[in-house]
Protein backbone atom coordinates (compact mmCIF):
# COMPACT_ATOMS: atom_id res chain seq x y z
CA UNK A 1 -35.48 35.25 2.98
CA UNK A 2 -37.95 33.20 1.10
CA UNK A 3 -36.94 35.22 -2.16
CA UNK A 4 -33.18 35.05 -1.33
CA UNK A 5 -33.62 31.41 -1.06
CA UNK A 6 -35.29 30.27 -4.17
CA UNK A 7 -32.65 32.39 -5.87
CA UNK A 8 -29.99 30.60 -4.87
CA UNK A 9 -31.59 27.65 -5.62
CA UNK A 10 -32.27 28.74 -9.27
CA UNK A 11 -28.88 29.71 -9.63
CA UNK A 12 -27.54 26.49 -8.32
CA UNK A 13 -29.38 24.49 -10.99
CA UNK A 14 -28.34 26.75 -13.47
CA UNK A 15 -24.18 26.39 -13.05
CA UNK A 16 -25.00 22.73 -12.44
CA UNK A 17 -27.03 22.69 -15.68
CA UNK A 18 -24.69 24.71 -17.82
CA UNK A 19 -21.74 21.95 -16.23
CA UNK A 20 -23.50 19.32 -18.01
CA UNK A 21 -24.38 21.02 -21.14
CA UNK A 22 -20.46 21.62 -21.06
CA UNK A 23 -19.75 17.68 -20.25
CA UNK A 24 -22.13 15.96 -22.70
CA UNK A 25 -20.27 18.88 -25.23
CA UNK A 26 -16.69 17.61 -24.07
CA UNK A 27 -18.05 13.89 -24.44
CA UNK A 28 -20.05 14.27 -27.90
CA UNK A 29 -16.99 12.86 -30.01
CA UNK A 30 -15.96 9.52 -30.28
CA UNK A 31 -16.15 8.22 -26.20
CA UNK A 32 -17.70 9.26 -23.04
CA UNK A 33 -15.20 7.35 -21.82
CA UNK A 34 -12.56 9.81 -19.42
CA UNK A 35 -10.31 7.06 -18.47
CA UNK A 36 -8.87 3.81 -19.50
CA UNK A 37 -7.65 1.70 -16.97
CA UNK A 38 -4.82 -0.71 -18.45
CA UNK A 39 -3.63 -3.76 -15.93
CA UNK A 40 -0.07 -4.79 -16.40
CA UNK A 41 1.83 -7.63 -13.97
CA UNK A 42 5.20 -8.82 -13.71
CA UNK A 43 6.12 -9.50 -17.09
CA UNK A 44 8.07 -8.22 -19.77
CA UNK A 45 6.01 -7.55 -22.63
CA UNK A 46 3.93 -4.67 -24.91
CA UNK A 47 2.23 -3.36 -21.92
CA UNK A 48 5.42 -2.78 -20.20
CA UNK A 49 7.52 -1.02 -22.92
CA UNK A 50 4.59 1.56 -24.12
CA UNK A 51 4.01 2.29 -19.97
CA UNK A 52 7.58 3.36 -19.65
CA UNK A 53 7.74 5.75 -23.06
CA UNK A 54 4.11 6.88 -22.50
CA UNK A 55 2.69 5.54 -26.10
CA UNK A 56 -0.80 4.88 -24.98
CA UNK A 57 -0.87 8.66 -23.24
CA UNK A 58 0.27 10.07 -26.47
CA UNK A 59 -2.52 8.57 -28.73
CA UNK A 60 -5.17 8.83 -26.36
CA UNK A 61 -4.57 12.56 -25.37
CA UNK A 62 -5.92 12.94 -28.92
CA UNK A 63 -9.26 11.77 -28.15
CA UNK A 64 -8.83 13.79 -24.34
CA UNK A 65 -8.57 10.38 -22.77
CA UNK A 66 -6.19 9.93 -19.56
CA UNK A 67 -4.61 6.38 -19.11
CA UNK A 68 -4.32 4.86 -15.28
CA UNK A 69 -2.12 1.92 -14.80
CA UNK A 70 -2.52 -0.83 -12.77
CA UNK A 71 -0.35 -2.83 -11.06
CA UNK A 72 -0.73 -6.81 -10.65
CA UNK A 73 1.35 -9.48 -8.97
CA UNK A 74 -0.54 -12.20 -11.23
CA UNK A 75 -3.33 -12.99 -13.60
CA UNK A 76 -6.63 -13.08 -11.67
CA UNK A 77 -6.47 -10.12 -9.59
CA UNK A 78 -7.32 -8.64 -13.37
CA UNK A 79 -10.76 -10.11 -13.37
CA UNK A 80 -10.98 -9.29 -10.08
CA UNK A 81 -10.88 -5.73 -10.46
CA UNK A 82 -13.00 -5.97 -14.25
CA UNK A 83 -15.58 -7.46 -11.94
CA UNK A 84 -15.94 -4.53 -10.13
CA UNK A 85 -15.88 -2.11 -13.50
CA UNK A 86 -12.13 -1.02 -12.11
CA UNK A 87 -10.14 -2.46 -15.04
CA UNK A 88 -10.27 -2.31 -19.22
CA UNK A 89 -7.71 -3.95 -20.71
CA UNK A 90 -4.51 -6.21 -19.55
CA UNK A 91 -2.46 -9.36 -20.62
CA UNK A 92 -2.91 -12.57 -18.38
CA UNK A 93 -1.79 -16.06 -19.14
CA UNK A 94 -4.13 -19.06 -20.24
CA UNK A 95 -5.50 -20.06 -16.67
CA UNK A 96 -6.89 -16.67 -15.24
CA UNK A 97 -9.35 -16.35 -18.26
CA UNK A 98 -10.43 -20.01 -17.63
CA UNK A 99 -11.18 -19.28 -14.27
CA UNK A 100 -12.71 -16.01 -14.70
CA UNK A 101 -15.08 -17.37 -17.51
CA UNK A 102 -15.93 -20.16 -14.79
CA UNK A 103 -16.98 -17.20 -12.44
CA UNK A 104 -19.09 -15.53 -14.70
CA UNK A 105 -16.98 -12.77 -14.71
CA UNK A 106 -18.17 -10.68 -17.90
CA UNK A 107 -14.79 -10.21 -20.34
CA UNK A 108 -13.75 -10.85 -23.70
CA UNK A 109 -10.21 -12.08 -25.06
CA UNK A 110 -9.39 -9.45 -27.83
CA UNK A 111 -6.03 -11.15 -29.23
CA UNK A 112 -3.74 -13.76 -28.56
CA UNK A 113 -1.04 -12.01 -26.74
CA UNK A 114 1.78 -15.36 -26.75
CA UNK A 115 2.33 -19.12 -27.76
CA UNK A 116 3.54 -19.56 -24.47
CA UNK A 117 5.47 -22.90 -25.39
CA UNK A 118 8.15 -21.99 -23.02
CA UNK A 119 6.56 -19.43 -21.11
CA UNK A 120 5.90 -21.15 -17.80
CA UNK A 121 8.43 -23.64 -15.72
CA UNK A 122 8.61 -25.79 -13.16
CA UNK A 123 11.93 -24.93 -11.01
CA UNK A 124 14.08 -26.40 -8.55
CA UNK A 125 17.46 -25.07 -6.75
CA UNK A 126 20.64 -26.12 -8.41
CA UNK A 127 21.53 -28.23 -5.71
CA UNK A 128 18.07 -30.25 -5.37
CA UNK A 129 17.68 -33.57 -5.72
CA UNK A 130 14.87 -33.41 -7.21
CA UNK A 131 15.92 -34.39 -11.41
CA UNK A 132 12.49 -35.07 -13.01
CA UNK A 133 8.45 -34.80 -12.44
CA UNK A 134 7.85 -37.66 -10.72
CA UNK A 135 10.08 -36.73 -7.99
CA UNK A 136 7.95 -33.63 -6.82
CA UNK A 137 5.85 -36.35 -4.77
CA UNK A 138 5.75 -35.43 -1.01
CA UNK A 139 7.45 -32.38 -2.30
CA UNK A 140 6.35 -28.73 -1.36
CA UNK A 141 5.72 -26.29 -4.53
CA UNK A 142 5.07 -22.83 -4.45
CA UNK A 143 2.56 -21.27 -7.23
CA UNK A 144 0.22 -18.82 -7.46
CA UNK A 145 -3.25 -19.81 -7.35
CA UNK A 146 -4.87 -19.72 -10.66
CA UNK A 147 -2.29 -18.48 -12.68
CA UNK A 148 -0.87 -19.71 -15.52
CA UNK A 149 1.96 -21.41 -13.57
CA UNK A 150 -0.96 -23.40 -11.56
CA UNK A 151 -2.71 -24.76 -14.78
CA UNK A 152 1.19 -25.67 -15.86
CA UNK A 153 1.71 -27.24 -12.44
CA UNK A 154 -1.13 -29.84 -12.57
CA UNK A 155 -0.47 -30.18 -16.14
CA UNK A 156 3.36 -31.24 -15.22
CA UNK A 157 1.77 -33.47 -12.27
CA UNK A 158 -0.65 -35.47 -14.93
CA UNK A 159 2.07 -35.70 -17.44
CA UNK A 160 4.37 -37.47 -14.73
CA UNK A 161 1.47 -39.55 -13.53
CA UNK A 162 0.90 -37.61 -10.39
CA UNK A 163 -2.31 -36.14 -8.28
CA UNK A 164 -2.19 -32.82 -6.67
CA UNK A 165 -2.45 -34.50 -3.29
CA UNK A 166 0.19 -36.07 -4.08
CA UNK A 167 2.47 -33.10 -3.35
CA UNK A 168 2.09 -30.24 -0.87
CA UNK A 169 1.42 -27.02 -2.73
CA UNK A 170 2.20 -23.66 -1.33
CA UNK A 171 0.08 -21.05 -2.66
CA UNK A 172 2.17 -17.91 -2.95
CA UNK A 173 2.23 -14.69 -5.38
CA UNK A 174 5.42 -14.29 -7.31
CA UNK A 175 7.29 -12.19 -4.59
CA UNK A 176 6.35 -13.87 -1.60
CA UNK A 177 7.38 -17.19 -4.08
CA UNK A 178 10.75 -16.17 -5.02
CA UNK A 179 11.67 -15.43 -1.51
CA UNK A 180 10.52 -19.03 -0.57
CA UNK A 181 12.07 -20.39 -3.19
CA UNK A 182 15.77 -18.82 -2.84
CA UNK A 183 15.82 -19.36 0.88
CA UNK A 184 14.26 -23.25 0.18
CA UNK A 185 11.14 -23.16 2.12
CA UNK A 186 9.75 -24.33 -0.81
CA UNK A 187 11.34 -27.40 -3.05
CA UNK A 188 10.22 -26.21 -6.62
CA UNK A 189 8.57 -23.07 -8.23
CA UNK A 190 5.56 -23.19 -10.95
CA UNK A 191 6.33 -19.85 -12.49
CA UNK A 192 6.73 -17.73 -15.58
CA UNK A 193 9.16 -15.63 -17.27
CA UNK A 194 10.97 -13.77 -16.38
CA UNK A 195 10.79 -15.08 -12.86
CA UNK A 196 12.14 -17.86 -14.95
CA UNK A 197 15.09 -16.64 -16.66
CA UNK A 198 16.39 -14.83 -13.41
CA UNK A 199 16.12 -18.20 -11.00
CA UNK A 200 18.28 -20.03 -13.72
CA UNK A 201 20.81 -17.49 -15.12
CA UNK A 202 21.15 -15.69 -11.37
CA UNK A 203 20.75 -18.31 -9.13
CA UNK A 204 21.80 -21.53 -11.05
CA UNK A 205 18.08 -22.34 -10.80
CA UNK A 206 17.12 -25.62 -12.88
CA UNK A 207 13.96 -26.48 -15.04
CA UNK A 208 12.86 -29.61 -14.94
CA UNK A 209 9.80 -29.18 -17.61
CA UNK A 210 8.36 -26.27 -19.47
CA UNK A 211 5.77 -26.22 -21.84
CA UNK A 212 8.06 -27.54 -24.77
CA UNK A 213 8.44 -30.66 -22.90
CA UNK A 214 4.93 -31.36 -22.05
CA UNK A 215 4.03 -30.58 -25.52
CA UNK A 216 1.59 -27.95 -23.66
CA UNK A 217 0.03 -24.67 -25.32
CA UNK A 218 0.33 -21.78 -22.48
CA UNK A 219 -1.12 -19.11 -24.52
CA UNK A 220 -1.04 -15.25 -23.58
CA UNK A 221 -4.37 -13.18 -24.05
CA UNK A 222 -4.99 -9.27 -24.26
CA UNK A 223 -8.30 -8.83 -22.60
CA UNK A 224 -10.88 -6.38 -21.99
CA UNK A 225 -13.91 -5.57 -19.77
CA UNK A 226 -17.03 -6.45 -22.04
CA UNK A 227 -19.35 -3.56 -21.35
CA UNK A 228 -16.02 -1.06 -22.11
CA UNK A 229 -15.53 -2.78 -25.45
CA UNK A 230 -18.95 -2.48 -26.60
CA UNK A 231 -19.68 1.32 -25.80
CA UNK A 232 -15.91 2.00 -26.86
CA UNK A 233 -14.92 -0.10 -29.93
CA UNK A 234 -12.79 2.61 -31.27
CA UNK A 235 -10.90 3.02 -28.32
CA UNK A 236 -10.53 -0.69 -28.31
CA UNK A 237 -9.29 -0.76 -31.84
CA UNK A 238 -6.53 2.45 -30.75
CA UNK A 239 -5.24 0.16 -27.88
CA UNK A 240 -4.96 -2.76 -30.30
CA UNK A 241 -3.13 -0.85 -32.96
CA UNK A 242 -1.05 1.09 -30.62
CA UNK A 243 -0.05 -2.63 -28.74
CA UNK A 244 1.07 -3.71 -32.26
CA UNK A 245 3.05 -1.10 -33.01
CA UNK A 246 4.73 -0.88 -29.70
CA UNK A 247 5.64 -5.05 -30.30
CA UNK A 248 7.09 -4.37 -33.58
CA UNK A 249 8.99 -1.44 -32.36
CA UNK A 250 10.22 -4.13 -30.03
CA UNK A 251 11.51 -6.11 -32.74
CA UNK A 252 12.97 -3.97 -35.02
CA UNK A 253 15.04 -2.00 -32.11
CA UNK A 254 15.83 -5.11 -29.75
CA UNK A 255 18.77 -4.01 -28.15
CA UNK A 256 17.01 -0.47 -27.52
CA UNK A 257 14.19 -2.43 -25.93
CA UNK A 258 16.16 -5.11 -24.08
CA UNK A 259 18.14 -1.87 -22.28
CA UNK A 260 14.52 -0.34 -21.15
CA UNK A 261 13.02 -3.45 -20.21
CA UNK A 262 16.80 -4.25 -17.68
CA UNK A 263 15.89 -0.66 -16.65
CA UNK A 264 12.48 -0.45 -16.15
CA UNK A 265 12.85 -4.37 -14.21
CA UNK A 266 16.19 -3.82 -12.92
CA UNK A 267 17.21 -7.14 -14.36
CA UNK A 268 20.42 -8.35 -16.06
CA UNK A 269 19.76 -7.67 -20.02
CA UNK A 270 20.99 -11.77 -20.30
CA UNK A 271 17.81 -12.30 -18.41
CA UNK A 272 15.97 -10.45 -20.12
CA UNK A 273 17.22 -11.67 -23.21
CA UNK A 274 16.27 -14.94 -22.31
CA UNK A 275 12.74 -14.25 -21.17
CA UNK A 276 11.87 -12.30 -24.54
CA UNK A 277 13.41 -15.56 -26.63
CA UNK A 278 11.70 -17.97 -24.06
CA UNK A 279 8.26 -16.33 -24.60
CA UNK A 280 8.08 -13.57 -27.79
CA UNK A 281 4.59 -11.29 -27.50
CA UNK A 282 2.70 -11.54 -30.23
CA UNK A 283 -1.01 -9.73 -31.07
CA UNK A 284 -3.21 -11.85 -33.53
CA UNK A 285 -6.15 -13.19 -33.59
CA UNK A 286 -6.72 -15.95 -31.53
CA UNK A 287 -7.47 -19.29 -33.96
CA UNK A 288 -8.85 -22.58 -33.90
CA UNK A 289 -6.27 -24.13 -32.58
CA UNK A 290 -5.70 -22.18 -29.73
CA UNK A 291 -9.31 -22.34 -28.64
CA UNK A 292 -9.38 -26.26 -28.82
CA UNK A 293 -6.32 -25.72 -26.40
CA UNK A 294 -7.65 -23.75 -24.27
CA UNK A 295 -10.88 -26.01 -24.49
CA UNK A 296 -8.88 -29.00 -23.11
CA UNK A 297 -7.38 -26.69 -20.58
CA UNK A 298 -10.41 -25.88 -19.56
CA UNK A 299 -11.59 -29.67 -19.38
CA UNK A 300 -8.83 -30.77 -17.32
CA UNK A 301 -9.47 -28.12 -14.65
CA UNK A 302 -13.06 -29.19 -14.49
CA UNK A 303 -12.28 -32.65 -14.15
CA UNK A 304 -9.71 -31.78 -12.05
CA UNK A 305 -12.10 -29.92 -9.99
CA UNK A 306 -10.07 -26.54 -10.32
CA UNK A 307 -13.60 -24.85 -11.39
CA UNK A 308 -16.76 -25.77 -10.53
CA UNK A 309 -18.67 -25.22 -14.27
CA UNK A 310 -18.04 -26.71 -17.17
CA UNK A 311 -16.94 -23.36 -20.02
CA UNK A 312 -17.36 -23.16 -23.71
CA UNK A 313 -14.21 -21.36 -24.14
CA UNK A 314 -15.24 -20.06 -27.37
CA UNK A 315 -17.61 -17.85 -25.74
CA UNK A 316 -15.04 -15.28 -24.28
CA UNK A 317 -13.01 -15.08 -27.87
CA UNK A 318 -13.94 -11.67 -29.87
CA UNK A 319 -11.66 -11.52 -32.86
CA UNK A 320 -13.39 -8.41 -34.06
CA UNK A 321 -10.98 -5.65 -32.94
CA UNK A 322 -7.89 -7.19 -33.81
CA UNK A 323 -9.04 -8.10 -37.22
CA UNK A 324 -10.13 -4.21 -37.81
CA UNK A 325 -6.82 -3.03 -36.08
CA UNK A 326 -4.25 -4.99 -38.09
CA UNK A 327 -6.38 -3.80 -41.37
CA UNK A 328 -6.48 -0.03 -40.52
CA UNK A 329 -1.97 -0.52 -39.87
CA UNK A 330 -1.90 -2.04 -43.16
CA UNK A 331 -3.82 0.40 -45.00
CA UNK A 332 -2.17 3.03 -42.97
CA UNK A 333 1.21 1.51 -43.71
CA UNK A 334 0.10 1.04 -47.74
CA UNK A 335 -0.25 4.85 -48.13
CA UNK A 336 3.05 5.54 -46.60
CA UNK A 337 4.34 3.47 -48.82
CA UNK A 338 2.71 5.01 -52.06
């Protein structure tokens, strides 16, 4: 029995020894990496348009990588789940990556994914009586907690010479927010597009600021989990390139695109019209100017006491990838052209 045992132990560690010879064979090219976990929310954008024609799958088959989606309601639950080593790339608005920076939650910005002039809203029903900022006093607003519509939110509130106590504010995600909103439990709606674009083409929704009118950056950023980056920068530079060329598919078919996104959304193409002119994706790298935004965003939440630490929003910007992924397209393009 003795003998029968140790052979089956013996045998054991050699099938489980030959599986790994087999794995570290299978993961000997460019990645160990088996997986890439991409986070996309309720947006229209990149993300969207390459999930529903399966562009990521098709370039990272190559390299015998699968792609898992995720699906957000809003910004932060992204850092959430990067926290936890669940989540490698997504596309969050300006105020999750402050407050995830402020958390010590270990990520890097990899391109500026919008302008975001326009991309975020304060609305109110068509029939409120509410007309301009500094009537949202005593009034209840729904927003979702560190998102891009709450930095806009207490933006809107400074501009109009208002404190956040000043007004009630219901913390909601966007579908539990629209259905406040249309069936006024709440008075107005912090929110982005295309939330946006539906409320006021649909339901005669009106805006009484956006971002043009406070003369307020709301930038868009493509991020990624740090430790992922750094023991996969070609795979980072793949998702980059492939994100660029799904946008400018985008803008050379529009109408193509604009039909997918109604589908994929099940939205009226005027709204999603709209929402693509309100808040165009873009992929470059993030500049100056857009960090000393984001460094007075950043600022005002911390004297605002939004987070607790005061950031160096510089830290989290890595320019690196896009820089090498826009050079390899135009190369790539250059030879197509010869």
């Amino acid at each position: 029995m003795k003998k029968i045992h140790l052979f089956l132990v013996l045998l054991a560690f050699m099938i489980a020894s030959t599986g790994c010879s087999k794995q570290e064979v299978k993961s000997a090219g460019e990645s160990k990496t088996k997986t890439i976990r991409i986070g996309i929310q309720q947006s229209l954008g990149p993300l969207l348009l390459a999930k529903e024609k399966g562009w990521f799958e098709k370039e990272f088959v190559k390299d015998g990588v699968k792609v898992q989606w995720i699906e957000f309601q809003s910004g932060p639950p992204h850092f959430e789940a990067m926290a936890s080593n669940n989540l490698d790339f997504g596309a969050v608005g300006n105020s999750p990556v402050i407050s995830a920076q402020a958390a010590g939650i270990d990520f890097k910005e990899i391109s500026k994914g919008s302008n975001g002039e326009k991309g975020d809203a304060i609305l109110v029903p068509k029939d409120s009586s509410i007309h301009d900022l500094k009537d949202l006093k005593g009034k209840k607003i729904a927003v979702a907690k560190g998102s891009s519509g709450f930095n806009f939110l207490y933006k809107a509130l400074e501009y109009a010479g208002l404190k956040a106590s000043d007004i009630e504010m219901i913390q909601l995600q966007p579908d539990e927010a629209q259905a406040a909103f249309e069936t006024k439990k709440v008075d107005a709606w912090a929110i982005w597009e295309p939330f946006i674009s539906y409320e006021v083409i649909k339901k005669q929704a009106r805006v009484i600021a956006d971002g043009e009118d406070l003369h307020a950056y709301s930038p868009g950023f493509v991020i990624a989990r740090t430790k992922f980056i750094e023991k996969n920068p070609d795979l980072t530079v793949k998702f980059l390139k492939v994100y660029e060329q799904v946008r400018r598919w985008q803008n050379e078919h529009f109408e193509e695109a604009v039909d997918l996104y109604a589908k994929a959304k099940k939205l009226d193409k005027q709204v999603v019209i709209r929402a693509l002119q309100n808040n165009p994706p873009l992929n470059e790298p993030i500049t100056e100017d857009i960090i000393q935004a984001q460094q007075q965003t950043a600022d005002f939440q911390y004297e605002q006491k939004v987070i607790k630490t005061k950031i160096d929003v510089s830290k989290v910007v890595d320019n690196r990838y896009i820089n090498k992924a826009l050079q390899e397209l135009k190369k790539e393009g250059e030879k197509q052209n010869e």
